[in-house]
Protein backbone atom coordinates (compact mmCIF):
# COMPACT_ATOMS: atom_id res chain seq x y z
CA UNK A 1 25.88 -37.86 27.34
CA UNK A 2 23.33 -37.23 24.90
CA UNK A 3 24.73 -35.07 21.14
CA UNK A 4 21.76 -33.10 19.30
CA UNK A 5 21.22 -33.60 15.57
CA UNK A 6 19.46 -31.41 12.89
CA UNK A 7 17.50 -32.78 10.09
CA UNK A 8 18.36 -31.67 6.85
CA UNK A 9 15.49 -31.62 3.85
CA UNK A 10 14.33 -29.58 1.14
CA UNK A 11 11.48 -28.08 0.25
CA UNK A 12 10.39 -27.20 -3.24
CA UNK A 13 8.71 -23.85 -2.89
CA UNK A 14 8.38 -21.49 0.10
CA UNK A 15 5.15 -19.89 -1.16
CA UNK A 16 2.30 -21.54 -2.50
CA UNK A 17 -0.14 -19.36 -4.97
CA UNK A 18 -3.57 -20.95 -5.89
CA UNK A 19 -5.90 -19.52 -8.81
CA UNK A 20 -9.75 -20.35 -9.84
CA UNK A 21 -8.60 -21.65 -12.91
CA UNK A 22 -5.58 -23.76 -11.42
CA UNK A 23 -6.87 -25.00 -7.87
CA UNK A 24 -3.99 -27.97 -7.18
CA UNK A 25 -0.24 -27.88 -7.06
CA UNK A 26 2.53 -30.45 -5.77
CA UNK A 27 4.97 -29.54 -3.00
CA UNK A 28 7.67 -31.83 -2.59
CA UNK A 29 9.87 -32.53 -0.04
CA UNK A 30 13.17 -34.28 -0.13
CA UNK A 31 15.61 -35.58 2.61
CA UNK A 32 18.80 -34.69 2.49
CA UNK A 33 20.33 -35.73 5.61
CA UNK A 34 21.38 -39.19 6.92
CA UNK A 35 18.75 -39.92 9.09
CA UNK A 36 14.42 -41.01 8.29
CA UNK A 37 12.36 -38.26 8.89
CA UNK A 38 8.52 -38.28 10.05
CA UNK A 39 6.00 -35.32 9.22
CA UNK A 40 3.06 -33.77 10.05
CA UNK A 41 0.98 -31.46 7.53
CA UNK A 42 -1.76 -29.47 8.77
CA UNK A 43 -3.46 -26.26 7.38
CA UNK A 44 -4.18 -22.96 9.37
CA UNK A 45 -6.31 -20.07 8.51
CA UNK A 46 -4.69 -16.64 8.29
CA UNK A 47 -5.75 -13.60 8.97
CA UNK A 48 -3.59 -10.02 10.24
CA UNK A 49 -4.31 -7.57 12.88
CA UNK A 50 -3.54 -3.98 12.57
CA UNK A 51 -0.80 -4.16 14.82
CA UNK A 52 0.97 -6.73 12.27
CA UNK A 53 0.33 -10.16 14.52
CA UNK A 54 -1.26 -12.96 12.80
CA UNK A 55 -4.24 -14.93 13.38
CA UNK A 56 -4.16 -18.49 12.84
CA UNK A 57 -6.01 -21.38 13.11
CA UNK A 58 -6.07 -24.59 12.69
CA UNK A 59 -8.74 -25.84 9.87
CA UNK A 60 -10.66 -28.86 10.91
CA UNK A 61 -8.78 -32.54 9.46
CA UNK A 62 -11.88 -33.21 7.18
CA UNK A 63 -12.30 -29.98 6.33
CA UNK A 64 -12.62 -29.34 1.92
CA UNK A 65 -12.27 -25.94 2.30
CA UNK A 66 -8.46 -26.37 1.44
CA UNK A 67 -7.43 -29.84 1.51
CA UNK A 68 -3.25 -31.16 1.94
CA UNK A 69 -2.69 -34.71 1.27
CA UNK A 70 -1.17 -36.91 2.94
CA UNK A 71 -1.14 -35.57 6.42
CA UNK A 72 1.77 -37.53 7.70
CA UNK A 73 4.75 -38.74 5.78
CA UNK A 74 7.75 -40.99 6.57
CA UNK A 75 11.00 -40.05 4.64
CA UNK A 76 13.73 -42.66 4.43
CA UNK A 77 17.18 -41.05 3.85
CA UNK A 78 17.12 -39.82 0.23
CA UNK A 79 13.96 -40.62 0.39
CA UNK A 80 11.33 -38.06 -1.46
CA UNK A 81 7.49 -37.34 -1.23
CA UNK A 82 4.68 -34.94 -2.38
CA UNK A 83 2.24 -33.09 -1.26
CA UNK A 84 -0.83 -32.32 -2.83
CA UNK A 85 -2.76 -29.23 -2.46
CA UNK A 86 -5.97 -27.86 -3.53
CA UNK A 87 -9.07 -26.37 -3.06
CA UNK A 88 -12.55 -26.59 -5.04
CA UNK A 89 -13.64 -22.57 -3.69
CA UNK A 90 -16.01 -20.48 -5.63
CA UNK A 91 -14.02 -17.64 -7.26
CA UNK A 92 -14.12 -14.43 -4.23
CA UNK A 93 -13.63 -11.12 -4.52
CA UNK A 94 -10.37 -10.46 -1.96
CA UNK A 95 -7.42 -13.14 -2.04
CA UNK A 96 -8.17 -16.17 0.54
CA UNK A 97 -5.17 -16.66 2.52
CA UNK A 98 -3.60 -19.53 4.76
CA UNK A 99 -0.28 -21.07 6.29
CA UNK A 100 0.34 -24.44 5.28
CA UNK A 101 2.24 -26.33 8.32
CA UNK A 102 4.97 -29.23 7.73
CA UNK A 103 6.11 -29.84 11.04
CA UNK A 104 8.76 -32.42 11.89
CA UNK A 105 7.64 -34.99 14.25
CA UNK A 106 10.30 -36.00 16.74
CA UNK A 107 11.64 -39.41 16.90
CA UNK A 108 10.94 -41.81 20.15
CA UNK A 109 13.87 -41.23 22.52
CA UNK A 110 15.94 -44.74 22.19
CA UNK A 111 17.22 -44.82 25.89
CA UNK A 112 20.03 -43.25 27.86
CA UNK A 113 22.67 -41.68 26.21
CA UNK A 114 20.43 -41.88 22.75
CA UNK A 115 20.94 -39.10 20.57
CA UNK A 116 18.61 -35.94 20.64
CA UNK A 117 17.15 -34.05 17.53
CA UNK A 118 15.99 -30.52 17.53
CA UNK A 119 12.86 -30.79 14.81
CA UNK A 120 11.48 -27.64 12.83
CA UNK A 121 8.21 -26.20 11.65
CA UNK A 122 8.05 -24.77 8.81
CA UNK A 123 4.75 -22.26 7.90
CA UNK A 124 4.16 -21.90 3.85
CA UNK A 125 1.67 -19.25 2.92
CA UNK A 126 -0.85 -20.37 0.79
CA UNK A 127 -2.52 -17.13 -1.41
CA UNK A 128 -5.62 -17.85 -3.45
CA UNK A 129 -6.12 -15.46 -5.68
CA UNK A 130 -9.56 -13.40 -6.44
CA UNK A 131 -11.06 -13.76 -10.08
CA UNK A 132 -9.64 -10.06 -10.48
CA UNK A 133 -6.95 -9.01 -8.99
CA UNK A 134 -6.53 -5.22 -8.33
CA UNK A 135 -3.18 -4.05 -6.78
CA UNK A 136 -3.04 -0.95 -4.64
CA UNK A 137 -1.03 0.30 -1.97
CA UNK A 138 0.29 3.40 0.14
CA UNK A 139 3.49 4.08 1.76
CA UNK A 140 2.99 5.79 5.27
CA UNK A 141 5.09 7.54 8.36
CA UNK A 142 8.15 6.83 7.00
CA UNK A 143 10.77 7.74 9.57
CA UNK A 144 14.37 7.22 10.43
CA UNK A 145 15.99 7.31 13.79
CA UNK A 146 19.17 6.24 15.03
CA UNK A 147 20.06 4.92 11.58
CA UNK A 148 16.92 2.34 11.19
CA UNK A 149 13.98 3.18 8.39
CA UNK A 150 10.50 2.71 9.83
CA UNK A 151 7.29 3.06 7.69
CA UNK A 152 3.90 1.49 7.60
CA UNK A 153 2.21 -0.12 4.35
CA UNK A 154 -1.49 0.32 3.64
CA UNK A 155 -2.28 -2.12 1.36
CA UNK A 156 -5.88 -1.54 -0.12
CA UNK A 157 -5.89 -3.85 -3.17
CA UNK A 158 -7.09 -7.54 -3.23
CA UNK A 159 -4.57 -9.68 -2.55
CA UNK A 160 -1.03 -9.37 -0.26
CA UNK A 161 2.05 -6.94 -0.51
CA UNK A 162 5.23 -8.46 0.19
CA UNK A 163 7.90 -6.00 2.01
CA UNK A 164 10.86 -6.83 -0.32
CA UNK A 165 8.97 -5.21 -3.21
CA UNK A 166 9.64 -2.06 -1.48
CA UNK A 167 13.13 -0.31 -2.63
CA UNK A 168 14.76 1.98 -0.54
CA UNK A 169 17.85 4.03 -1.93
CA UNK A 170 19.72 6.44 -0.15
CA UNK A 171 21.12 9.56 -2.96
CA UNK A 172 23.88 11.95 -2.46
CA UNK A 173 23.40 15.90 -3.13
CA UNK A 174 23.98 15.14 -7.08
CA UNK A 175 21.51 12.17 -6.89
CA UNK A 176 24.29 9.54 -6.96
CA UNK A 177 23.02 6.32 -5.55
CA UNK A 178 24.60 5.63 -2.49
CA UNK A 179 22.84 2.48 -1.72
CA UNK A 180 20.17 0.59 -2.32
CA UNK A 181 18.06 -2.12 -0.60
CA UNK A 182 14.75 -4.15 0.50
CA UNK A 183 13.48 -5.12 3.26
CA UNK A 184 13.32 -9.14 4.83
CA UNK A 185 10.40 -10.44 3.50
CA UNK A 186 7.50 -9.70 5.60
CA UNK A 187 3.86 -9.47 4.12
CA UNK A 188 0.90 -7.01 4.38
CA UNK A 189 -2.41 -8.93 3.94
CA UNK A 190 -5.34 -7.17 1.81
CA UNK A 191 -7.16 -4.90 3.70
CA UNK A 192 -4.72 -4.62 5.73
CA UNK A 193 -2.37 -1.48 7.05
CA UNK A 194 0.44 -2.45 9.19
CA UNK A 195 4.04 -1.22 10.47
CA UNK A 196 6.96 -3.40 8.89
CA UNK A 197 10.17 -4.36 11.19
CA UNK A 198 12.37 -1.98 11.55
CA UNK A 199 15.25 -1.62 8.76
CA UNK A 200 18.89 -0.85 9.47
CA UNK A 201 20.29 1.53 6.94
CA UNK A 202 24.13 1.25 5.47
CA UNK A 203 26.78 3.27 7.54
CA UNK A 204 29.72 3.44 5.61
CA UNK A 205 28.26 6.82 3.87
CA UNK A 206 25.52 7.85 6.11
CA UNK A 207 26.62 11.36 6.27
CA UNK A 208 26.57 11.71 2.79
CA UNK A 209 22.84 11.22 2.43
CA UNK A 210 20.32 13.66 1.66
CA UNK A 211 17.06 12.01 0.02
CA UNK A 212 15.91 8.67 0.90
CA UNK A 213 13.62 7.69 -1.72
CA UNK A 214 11.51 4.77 -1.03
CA UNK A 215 9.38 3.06 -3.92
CA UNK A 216 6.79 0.53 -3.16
CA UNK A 217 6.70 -1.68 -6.71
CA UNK A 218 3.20 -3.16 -6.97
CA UNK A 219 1.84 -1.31 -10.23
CA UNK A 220 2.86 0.35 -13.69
CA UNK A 221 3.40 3.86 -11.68
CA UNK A 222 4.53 2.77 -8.35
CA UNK A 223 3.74 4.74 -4.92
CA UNK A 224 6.64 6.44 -3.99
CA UNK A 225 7.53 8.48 -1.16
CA UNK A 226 10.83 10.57 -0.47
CA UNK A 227 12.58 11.72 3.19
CA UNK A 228 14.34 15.32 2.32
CA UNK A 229 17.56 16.15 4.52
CA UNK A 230 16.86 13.08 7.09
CA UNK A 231 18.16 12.63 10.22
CA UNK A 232 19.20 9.54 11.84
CA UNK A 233 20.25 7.90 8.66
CA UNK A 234 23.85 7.63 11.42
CA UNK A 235 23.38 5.85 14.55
């Protein structure tokens, strides 16, 4: 009888941000289990539909248009490494964006009754920035049924929105704060207007709301938008 096993490691950032004026950076990665670990680095394109679905692909291996190095890596147990990341790109107007791929390459399978792994991928974004950056964004069809927030962003600045810099509170009659939340990270590419997931709202005072204010906190006077006497904040 095979068992299954899941590597354990750490990586140093989750997001990867790039300027003109600072074009490398260092990820690291550290292993924190008990057993080696093999990798895989490649670097994808990334681009968003309107319907939200990403487009990715895979940039040719001697491609300089964003380089990682090394594209494989062998981690020992406690073992640490680095990867390097950087780009020589002319300064552009809108941010450049891609996904930055360290993918766990499965060990050989040692025979019958040899122990099984289940590996992971893991996709970084990886923002350049423009020379300027101008942030600008709109809040649209924000709806709730059966006690789940739906909106869309618009973003028409330079460079990405992230969801979770969206606040949503839910006030009482008197304005008390009932709640207040963000949604899961998700992000809204320049140029781009998109739906976000859906996002459950709290239920232990649902009936006491009356405004759901929702403010999307990208700039010094933030677009807001506001849901008088909703329905369906209660499933």
């Amino acid at each position: 009888m095979s068992t299954a096993q899941t590597a354990q490691y750490r990586l140093s950032a989750l997001k990867i941000e790039l300027a003109p004026q600072e074009p490398f950076t260092v990820l690291a990665i550290a292993n924190t289990g008990n057993v080696p670990l093999d990798f895989k680095v490649r670097v994808q394109q990334w681009q968003q539909r309107a319907t939200g679905e990403d487009e990715l692909h895979l940039l040719p291996a001697n491609s300089l248009e964003l380089v990682a190095f090394p594209n494989l890596l062998h981690l020992p147990v406690g073992g640490r490494a680095e990867i390097r990341l950087g780009h020589r790109l002319p300064a552009a107007d809108v941010e450049r964006t891609y996904r930055l791929l360290v993918a766990e390459i499965p060990p050989a399978p040692q025979g019958i009754g040899s122990e099984t792994r289940l590996v992971t991928v893991h996709s970084l974004p990886v923002f350049i920035k423009p020379a300027v950056i101008r942030r600008q964004g709109q809040l649209l069809n924000a709806q709730v049924q059966q006690g789940t927030l739906q909106m869309t962003v618009s973003n028409r600045g330079n460079v990405h929105i992230e969801a979770d810099q969206i606040t949503v509170r839910g006030l009482a009659e008197n304005g008390q704060r009932l709640f207040e939340l963000r949604p899961q990270r998700e992000y809204v590419l320049a140029g781009v207007t998109r739906p976000l997931m859906p996002m459950p709202l709290p239920q232990d005072q649902c009936a006491a709301v009356r405004t759901l204010q929702i403010v999307l906190d990208i700039a010094a006077h933030p677009p807001t938008t506001q849901i008088e006497r909703p329905t369906g904040v209660c499933r």
